[in-house]
Structure formats: C-alpha cells, structure tokens
N, C-alpha and C. Protein backbone atom coordinates (compact mmCIF):
# COMPACT_ATOMS: atom_id res chain seq x y z
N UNK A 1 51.99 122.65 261.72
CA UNK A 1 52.26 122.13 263.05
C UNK A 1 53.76 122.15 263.29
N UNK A 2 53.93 122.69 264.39
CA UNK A 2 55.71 122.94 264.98
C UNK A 2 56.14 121.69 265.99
N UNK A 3 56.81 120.61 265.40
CA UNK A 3 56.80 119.12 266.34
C UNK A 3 57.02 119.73 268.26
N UNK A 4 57.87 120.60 267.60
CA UNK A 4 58.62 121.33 269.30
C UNK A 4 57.23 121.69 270.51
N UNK A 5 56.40 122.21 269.58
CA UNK A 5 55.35 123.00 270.04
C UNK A 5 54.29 122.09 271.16
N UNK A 6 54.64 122.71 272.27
CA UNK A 6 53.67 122.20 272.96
C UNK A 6 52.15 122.18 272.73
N UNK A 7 51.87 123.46 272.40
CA UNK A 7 49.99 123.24 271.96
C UNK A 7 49.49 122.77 270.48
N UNK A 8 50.88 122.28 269.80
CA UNK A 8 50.27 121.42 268.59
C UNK A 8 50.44 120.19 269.09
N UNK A 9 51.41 119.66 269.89
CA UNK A 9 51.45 118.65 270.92
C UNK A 9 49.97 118.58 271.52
N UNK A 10 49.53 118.83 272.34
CA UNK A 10 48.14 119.55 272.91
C UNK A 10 47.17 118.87 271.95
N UNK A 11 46.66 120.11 270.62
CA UNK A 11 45.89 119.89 269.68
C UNK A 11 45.73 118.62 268.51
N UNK A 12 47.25 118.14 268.69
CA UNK A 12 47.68 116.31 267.80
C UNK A 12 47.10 115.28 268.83
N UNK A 13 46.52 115.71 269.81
CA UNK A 13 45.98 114.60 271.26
C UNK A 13 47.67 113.81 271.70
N UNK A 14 48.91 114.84 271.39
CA UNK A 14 50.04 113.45 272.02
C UNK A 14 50.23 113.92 273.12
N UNK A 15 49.56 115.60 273.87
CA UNK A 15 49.92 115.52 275.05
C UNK A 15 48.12 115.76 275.63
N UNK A 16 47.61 115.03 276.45
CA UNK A 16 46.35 115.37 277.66
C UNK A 16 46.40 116.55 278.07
N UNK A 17 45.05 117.06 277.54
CA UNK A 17 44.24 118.29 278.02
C UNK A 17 42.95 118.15 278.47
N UNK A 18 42.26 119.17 279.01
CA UNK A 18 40.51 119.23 279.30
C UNK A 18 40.32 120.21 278.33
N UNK A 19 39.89 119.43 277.37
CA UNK A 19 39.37 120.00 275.88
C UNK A 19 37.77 120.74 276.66
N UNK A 20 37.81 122.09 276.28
CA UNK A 20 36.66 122.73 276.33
C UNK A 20 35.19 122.73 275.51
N UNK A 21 36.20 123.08 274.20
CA UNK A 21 35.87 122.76 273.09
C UNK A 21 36.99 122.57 271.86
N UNK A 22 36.59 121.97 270.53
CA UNK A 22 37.34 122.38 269.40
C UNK A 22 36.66 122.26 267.93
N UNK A 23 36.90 123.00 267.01
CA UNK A 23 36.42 122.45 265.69
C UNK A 23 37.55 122.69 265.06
N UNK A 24 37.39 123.64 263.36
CA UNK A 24 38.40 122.91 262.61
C UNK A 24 39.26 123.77 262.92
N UNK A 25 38.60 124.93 263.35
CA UNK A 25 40.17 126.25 263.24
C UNK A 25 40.75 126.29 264.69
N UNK A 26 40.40 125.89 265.75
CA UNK A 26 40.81 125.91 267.34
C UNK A 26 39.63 124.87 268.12
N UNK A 27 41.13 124.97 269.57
CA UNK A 27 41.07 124.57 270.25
C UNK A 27 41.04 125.17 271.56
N UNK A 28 39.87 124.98 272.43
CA UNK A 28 40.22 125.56 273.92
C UNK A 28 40.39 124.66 275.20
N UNK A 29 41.25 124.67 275.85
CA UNK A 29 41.38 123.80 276.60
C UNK A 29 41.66 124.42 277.99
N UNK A 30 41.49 123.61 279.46
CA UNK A 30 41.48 124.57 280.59
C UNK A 30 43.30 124.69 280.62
N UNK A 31 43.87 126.03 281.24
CA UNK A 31 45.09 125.92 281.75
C UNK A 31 45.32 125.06 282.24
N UNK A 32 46.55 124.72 282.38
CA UNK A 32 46.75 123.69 283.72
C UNK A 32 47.67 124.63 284.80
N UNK A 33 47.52 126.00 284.59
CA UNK A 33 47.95 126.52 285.41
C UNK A 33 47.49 128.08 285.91
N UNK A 34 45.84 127.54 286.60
CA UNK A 34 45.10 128.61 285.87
C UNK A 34 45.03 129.95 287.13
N UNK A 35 44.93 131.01 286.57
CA UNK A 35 45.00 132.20 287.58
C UNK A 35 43.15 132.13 287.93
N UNK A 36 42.33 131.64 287.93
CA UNK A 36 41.42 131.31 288.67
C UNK A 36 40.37 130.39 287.87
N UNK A 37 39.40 129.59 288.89
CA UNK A 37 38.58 128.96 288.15
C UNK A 37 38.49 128.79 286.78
N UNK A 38 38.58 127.70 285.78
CA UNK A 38 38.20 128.07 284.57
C UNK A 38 38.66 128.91 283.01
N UNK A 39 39.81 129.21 283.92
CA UNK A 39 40.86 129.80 282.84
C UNK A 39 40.90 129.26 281.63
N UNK A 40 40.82 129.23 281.04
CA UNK A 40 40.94 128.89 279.69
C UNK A 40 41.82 128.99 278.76
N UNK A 41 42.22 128.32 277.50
CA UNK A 41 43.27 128.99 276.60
C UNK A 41 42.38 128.42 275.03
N UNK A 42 42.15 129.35 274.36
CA UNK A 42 41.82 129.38 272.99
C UNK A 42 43.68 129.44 271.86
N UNK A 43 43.31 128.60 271.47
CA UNK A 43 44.72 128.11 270.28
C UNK A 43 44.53 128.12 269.06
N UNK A 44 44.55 128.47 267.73
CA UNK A 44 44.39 128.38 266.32
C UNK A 44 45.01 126.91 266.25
N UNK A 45 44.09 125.99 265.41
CA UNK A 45 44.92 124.59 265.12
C UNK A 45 46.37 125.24 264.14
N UNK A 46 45.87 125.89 263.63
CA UNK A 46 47.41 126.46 262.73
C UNK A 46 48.29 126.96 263.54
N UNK A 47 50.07 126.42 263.13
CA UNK A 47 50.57 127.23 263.83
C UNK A 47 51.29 128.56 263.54
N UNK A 48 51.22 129.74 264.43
CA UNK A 48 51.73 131.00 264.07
C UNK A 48 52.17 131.16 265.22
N UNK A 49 53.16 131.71 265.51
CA UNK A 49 53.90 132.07 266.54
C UNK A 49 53.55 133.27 267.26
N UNK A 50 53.28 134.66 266.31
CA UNK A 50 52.71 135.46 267.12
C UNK A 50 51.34 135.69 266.30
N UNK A 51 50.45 136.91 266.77
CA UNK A 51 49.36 137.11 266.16
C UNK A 51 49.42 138.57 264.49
N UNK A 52 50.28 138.59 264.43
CA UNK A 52 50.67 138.72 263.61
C UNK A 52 50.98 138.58 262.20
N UNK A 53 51.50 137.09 262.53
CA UNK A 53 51.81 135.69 261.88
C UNK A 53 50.43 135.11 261.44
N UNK A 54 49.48 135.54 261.89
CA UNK A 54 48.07 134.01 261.76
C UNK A 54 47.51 134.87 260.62
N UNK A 55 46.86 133.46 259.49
CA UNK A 55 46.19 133.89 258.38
C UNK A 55 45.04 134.58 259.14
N UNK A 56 44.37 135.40 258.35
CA UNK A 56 43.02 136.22 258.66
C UNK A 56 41.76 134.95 258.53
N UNK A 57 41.99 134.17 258.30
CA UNK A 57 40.75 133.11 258.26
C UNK A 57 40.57 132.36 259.94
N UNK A 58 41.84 132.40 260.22
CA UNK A 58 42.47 131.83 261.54
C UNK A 58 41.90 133.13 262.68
N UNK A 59 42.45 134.00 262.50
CA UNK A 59 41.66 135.18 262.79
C UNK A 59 40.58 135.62 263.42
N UNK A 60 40.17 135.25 261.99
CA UNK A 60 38.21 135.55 261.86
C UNK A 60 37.66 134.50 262.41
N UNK A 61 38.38 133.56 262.94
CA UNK A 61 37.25 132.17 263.60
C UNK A 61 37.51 131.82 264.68
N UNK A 62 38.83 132.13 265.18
CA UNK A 62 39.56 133.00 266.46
C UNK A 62 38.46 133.58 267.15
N UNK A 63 37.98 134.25 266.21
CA UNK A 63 37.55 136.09 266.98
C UNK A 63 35.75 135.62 266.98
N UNK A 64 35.46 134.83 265.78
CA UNK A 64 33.91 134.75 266.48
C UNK A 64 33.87 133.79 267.59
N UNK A 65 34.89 132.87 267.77
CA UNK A 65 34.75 131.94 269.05
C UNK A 65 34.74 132.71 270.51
N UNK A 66 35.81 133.93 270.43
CA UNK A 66 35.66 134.47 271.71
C UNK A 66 34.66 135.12 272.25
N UNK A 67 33.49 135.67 272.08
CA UNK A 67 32.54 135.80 272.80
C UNK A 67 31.31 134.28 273.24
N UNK A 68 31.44 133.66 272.38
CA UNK A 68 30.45 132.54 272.63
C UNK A 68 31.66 131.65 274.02
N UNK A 69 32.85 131.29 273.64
CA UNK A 69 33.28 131.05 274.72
C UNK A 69 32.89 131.81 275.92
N UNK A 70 33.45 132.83 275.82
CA UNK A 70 33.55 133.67 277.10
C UNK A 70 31.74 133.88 277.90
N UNK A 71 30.85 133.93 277.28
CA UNK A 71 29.88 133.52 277.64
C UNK A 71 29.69 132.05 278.65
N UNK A 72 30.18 131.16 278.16
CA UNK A 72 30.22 129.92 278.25
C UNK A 72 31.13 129.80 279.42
N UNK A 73 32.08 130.45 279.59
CA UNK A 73 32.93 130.29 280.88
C UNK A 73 32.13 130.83 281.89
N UNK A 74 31.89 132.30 281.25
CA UNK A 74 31.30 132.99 282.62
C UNK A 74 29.86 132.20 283.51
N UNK A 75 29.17 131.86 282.72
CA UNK A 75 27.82 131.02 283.03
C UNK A 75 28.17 129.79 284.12
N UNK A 76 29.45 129.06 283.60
CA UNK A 76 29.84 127.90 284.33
C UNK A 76 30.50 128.41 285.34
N UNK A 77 31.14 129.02 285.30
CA UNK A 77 31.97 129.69 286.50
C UNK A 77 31.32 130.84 287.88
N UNK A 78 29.89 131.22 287.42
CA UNK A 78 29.22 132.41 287.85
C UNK A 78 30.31 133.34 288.47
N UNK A 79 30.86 134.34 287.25
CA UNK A 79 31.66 134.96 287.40
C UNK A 79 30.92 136.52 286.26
N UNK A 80 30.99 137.66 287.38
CA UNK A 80 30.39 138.66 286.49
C UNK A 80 31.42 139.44 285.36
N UNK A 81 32.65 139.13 285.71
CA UNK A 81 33.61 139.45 284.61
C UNK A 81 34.45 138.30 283.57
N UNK A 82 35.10 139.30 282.92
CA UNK A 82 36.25 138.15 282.30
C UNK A 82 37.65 139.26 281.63
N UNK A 83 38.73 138.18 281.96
CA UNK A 83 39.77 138.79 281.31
C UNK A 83 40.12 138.61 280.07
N UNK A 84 40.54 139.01 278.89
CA UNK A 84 40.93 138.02 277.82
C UNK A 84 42.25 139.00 277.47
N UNK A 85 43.63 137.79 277.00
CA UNK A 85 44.71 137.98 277.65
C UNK A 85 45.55 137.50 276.02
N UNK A 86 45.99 138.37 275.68
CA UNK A 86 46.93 137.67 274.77
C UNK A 86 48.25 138.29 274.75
N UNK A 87 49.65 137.63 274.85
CA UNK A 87 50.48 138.12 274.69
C UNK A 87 51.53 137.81 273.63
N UNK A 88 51.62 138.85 273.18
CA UNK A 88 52.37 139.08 271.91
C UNK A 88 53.83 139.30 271.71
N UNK A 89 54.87 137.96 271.30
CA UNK A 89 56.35 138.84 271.83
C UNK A 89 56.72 138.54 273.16
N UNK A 90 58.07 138.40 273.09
CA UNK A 90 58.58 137.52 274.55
C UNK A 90 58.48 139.06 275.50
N UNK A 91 58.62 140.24 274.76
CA UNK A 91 58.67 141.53 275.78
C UNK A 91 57.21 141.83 276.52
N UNK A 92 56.03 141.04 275.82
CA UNK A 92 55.18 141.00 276.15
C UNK A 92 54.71 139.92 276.99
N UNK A 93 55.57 139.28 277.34
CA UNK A 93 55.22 137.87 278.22
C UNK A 93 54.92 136.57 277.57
N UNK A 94 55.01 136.54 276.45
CA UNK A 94 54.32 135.31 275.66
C UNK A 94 55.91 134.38 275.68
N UNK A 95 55.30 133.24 276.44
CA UNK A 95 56.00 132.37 276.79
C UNK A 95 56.17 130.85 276.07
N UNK A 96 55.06 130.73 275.32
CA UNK A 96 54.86 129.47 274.38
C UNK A 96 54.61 130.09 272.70
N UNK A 97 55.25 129.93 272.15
CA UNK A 97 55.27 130.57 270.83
C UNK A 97 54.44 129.86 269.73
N UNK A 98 53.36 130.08 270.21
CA UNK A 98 52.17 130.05 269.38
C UNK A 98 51.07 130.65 270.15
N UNK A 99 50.19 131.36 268.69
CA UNK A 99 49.31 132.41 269.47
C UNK A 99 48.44 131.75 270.02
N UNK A 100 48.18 131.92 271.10
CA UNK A 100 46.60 131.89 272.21
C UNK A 100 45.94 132.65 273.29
N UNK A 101 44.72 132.81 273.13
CA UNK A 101 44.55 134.35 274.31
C UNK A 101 44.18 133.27 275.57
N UNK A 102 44.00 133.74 276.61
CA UNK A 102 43.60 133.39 277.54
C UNK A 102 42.38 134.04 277.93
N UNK A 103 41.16 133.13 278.31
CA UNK A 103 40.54 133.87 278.82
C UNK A 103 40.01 133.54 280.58
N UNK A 104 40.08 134.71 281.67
CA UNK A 104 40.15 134.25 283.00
C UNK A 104 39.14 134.92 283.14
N UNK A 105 38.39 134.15 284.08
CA UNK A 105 37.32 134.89 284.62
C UNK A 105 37.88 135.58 286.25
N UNK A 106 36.75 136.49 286.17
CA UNK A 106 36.78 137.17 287.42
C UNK A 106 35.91 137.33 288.19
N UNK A 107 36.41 137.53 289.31
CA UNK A 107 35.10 137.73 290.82
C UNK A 107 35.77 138.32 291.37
N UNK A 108 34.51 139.52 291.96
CA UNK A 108 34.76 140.38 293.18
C UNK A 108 35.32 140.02 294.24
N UNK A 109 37.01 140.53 294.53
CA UNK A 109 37.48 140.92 295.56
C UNK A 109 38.54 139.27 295.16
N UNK A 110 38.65 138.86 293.78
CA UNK A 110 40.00 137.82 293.47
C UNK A 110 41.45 137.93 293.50
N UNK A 111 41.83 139.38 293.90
CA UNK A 111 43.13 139.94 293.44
C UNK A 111 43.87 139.46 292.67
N UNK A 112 43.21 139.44 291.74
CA UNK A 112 44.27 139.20 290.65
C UNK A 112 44.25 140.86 289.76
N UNK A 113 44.49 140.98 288.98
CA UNK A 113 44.53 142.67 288.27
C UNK A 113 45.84 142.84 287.43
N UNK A 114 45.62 144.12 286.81
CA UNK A 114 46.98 144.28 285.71
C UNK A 114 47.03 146.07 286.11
N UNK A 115 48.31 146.49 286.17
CA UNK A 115 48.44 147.15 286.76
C UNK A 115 48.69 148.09 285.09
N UNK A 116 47.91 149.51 285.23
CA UNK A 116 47.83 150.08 283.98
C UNK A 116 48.00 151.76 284.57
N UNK A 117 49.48 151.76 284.19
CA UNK A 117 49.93 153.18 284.10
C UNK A 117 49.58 153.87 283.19
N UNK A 118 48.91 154.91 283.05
CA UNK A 118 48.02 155.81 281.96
C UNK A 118 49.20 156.85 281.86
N UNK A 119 49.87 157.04 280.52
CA UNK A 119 50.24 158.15 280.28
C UNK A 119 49.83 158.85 279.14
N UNK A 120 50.32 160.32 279.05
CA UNK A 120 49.79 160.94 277.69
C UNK A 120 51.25 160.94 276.88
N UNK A 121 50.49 161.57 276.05
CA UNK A 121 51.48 161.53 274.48
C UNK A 121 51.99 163.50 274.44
N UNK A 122 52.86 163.29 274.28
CA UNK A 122 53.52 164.75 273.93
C UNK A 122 52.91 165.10 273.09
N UNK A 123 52.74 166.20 272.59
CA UNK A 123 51.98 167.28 271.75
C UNK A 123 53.05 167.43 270.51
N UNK A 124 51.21 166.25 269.44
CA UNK A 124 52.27 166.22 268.29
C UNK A 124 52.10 164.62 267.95
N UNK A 125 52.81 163.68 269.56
CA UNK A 125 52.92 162.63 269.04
C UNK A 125 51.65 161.79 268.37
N UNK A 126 50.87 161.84 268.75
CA UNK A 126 49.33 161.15 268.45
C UNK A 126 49.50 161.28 267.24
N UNK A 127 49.35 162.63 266.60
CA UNK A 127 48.95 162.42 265.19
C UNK A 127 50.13 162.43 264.29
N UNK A 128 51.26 161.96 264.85
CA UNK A 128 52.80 161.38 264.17
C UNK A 128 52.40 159.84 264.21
N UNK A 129 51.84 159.31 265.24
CA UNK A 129 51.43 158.03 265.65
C UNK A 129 50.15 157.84 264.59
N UNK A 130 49.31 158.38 264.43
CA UNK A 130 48.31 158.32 263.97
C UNK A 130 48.57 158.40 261.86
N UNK A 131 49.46 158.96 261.09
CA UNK A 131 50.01 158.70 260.37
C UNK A 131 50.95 157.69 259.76
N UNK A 132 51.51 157.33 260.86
CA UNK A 132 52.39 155.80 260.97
C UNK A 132 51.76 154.72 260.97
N UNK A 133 50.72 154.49 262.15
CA UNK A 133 50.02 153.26 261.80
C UNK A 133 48.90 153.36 260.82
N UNK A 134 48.20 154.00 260.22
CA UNK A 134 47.70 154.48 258.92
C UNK A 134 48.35 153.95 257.75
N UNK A 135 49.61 154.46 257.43
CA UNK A 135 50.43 154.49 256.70
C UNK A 135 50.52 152.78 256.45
N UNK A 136 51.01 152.14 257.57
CA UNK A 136 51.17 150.90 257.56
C UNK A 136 50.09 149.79 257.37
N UNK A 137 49.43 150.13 257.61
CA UNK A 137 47.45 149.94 257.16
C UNK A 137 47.58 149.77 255.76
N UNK A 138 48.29 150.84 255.18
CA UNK A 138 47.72 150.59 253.59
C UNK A 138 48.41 149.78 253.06
C-alpha cells in the first residue's frame, strides 16, 4: 500500500466509494467521474504502479474478474457493449499510478469513441518486431 495513493486510500475504506464489488485481490468501485452510466474501475488491492509492475497472481485474478464484472455492468446498465480501458504510463494517459482498467459501458449513438489511426509497418518491420518481443518473452 502507497500512503500517497489515492485507490489504496479508496481500498483502506479512508476515502468513500460505491464499492461494486471486492474480495482479496481487488476492488471495483463506480468512477466518480464516469464517461457514462456505470463506469467502473477494477484496482488490484496490491499496489503496482503500472501493469507491468503487478505480480501474476494479481494478474490472474485481475483477469478472471473482468468478464464476470463486465457481464454484471452490462445487465445493470442494459448496455449492448463495453469498453475496457487501461492505461499504462503517463504517455498513455494513466493519471493515478496504480494499475486499474476501467470498464465503460456503451450505447448506441453515446459519442463517446477512441479514435484509431490504422497504420502499416514497413517491410521488414513486423518480423524485426516480431523477434524483439519474442526475444524478450524468453
């Protein structure tokens, strides 16, 4: 736990949230600043700053919570989509330094969206790319 940290603040009960749910490895609680209905934020009780950083146990219980959540939002929310949002790295937008994804639901015609410039890879780079993160794998 990081005293500074607002969502161990959050998860220690010293600051008020709308706890979604929690057990031993996380916590989800609604935004309080949510880009629509129901937003959500899933938190590892451990703290790690980026996702990176988080043990694989943290991880792995992370990762089976997000579909049963996201189920669980969408049902309450009657929303036929969902976003799930994590940002990694201040270049990436991550603004509270500890990992948590967000998950937002969506409905037809909400404007909200992420704007995704598709480019290709020069000839060559892929499988220079594809050796590198490999490489780093092992």
């Amino acid at each position: 736990m990081s005293s500074a940290c607002i969502f161990c603040k959050i998860i220690a009960g010293d600051i008020p949230s709308h706890r979604v749910f929690e057990n031993e490895a996380a916590v989800a609680f609604l935004d309080i600043g949510p880009l629509s209905e129901g937003h959500t934020l899933l938190v590892p009780r451990r703290h790690a700053e980026r996702i990176d950083d988080l043990p694989a146990e943290d991880a792995a219980a992370v990762g089976w919570l997000l579909p049963r959540l996201s189920r669980a939002i969408m049902s309450a929310t009657s929303s036929p989509g969902l976003n799930i949002l994590q940002n990694n790295g201040r270049v990436a937008g991550q603004i509270v330094d500890h990992v948590h994804f967000h998950l937002i639901p969506r409905h037809e015609g909400d404007h909200l969206g992420f704007r995704w410039n598709a480019g290709t890879y020069p000839r060559g780079r892929a499988e220079e790319l594809l050796r590198l993160i490999q490489s780093a794998l092992s």
